[in-house]
N, C-alpha and C. Protein backbone atom coordinates (compact mmCIF):
# COMPACT_ATOMS: atom_id res chain seq x y z
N UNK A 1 7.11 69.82 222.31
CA UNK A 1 6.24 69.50 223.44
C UNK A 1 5.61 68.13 223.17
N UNK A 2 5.75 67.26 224.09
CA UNK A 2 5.00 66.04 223.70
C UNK A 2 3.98 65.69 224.42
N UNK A 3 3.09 64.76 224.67
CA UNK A 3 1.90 64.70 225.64
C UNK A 3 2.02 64.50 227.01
N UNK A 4 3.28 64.14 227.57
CA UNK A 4 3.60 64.33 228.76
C UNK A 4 3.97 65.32 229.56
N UNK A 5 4.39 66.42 228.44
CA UNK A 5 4.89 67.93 229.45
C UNK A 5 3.55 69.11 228.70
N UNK A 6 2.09 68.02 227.98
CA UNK A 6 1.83 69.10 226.97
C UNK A 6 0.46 69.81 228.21
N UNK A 7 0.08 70.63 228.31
CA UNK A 7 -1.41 70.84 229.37
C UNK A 7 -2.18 69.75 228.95
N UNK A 8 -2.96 69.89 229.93
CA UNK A 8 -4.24 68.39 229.95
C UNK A 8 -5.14 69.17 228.65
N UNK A 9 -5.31 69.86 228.28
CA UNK A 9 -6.73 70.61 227.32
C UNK A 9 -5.99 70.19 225.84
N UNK A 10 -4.39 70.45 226.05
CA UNK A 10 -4.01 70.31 224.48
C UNK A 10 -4.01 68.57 224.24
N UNK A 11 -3.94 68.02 225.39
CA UNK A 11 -3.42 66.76 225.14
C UNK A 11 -4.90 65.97 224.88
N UNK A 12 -5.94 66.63 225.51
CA UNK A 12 -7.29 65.83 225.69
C UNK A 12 -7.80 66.40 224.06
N UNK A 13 -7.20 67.63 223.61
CA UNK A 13 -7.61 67.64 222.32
C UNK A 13 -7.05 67.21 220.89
N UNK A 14 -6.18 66.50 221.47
CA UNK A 14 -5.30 65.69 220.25
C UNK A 14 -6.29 63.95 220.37
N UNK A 15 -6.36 63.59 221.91
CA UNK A 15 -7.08 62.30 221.89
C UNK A 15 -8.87 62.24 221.12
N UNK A 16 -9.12 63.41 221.37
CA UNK A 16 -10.49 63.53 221.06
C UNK A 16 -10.44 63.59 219.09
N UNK A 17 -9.29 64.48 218.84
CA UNK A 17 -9.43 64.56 217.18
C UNK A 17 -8.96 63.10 216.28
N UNK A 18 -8.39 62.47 217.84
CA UNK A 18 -7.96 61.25 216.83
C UNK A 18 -9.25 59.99 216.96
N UNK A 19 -9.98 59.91 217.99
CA UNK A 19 -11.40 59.29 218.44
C UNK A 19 -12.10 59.64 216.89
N UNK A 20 -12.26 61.06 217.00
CA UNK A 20 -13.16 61.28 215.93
C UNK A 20 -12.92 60.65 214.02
N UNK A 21 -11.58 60.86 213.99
CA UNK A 21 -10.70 60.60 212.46
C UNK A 21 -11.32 59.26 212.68
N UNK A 22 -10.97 58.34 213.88
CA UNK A 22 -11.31 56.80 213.65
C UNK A 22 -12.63 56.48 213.63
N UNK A 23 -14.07 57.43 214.20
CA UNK A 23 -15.04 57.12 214.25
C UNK A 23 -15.81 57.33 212.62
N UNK A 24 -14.81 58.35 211.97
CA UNK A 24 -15.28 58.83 210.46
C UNK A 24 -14.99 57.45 209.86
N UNK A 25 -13.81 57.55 209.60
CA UNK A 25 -13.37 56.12 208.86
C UNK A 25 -14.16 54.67 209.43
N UNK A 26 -14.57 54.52 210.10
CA UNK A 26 -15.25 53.40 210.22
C UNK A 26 -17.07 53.78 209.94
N UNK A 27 -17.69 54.91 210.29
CA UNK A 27 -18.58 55.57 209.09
C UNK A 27 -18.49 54.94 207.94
N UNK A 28 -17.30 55.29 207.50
CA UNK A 28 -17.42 55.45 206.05
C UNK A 28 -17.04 53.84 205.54
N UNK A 29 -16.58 53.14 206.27
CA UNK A 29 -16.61 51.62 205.76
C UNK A 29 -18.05 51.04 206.32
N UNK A 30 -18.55 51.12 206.92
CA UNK A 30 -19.64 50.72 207.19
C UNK A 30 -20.97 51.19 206.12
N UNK A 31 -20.94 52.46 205.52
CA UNK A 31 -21.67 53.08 204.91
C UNK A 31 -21.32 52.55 203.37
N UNK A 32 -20.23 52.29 203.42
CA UNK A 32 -19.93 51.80 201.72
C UNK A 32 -19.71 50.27 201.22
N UNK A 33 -20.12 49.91 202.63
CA UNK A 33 -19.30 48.20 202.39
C UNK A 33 -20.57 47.26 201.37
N UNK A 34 -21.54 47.77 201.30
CA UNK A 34 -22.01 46.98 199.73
C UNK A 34 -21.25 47.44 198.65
N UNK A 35 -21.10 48.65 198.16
CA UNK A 35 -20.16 49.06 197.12
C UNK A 35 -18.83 48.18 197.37
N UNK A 36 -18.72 48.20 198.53
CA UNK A 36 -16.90 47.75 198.31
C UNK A 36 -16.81 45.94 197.95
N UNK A 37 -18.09 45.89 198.54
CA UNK A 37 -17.71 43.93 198.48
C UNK A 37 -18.18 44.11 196.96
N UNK A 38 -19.36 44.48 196.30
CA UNK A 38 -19.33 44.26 194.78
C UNK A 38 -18.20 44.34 193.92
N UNK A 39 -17.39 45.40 194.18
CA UNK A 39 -15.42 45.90 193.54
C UNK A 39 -15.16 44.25 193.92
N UNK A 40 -15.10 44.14 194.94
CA UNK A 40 -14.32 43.04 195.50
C UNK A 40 -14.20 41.88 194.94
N UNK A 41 -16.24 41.04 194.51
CA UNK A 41 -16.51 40.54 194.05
C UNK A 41 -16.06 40.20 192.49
N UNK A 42 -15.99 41.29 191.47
CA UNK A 42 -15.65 41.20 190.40
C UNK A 42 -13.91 40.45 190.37
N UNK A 43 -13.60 40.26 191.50
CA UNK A 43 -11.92 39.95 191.32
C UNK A 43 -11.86 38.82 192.27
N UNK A 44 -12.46 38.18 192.75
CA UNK A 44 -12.71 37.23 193.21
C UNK A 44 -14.05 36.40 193.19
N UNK A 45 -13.97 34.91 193.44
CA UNK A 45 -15.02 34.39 192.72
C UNK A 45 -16.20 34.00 193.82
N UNK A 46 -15.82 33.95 195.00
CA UNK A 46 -16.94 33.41 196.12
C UNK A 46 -16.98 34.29 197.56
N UNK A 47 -17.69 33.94 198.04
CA UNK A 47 -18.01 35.25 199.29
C UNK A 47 -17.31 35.37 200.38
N UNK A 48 -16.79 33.75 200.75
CA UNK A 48 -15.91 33.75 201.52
C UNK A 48 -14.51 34.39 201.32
N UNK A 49 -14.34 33.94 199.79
CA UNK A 49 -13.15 35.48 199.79
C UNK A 49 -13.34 36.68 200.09
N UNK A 50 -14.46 37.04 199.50
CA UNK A 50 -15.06 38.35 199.97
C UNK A 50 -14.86 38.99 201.64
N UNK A 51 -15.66 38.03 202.01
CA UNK A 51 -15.26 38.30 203.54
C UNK A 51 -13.96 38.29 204.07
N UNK A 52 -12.88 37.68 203.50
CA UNK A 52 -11.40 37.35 203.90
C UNK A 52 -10.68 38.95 202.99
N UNK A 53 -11.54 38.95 202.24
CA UNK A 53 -10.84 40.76 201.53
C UNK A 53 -10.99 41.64 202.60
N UNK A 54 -12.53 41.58 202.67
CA UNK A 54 -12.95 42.62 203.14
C UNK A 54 -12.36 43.03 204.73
């Protein structure tokens, strides 16, 4: 069954679980991104790399 022959409820609940997976993951980079630029930092030497990592 694919999303074109699937009912509107199964199909609106595949779009909604994938909204949510992407709203976690960007949570969670937003919530960790001092930790991550410090990692970052140790392996590169200036911020503008940093920002071009990150």
């Amino acid at each position: 069954m694919n999303a074109t022959t699937a009912p509107p409820d199964f199909a609106l609940g595949l779009s909604a679980g994938a909204a949510r997976a992407g709203n976690a993951a960007e949570d969670l980079l937003v919530r960790e991104e001092p930790v991550l630029r410090r990692v970052i930092q140790r392996y590169v030497r200036d911020a503008a790399s940093v920002d071009d990592v990150f």
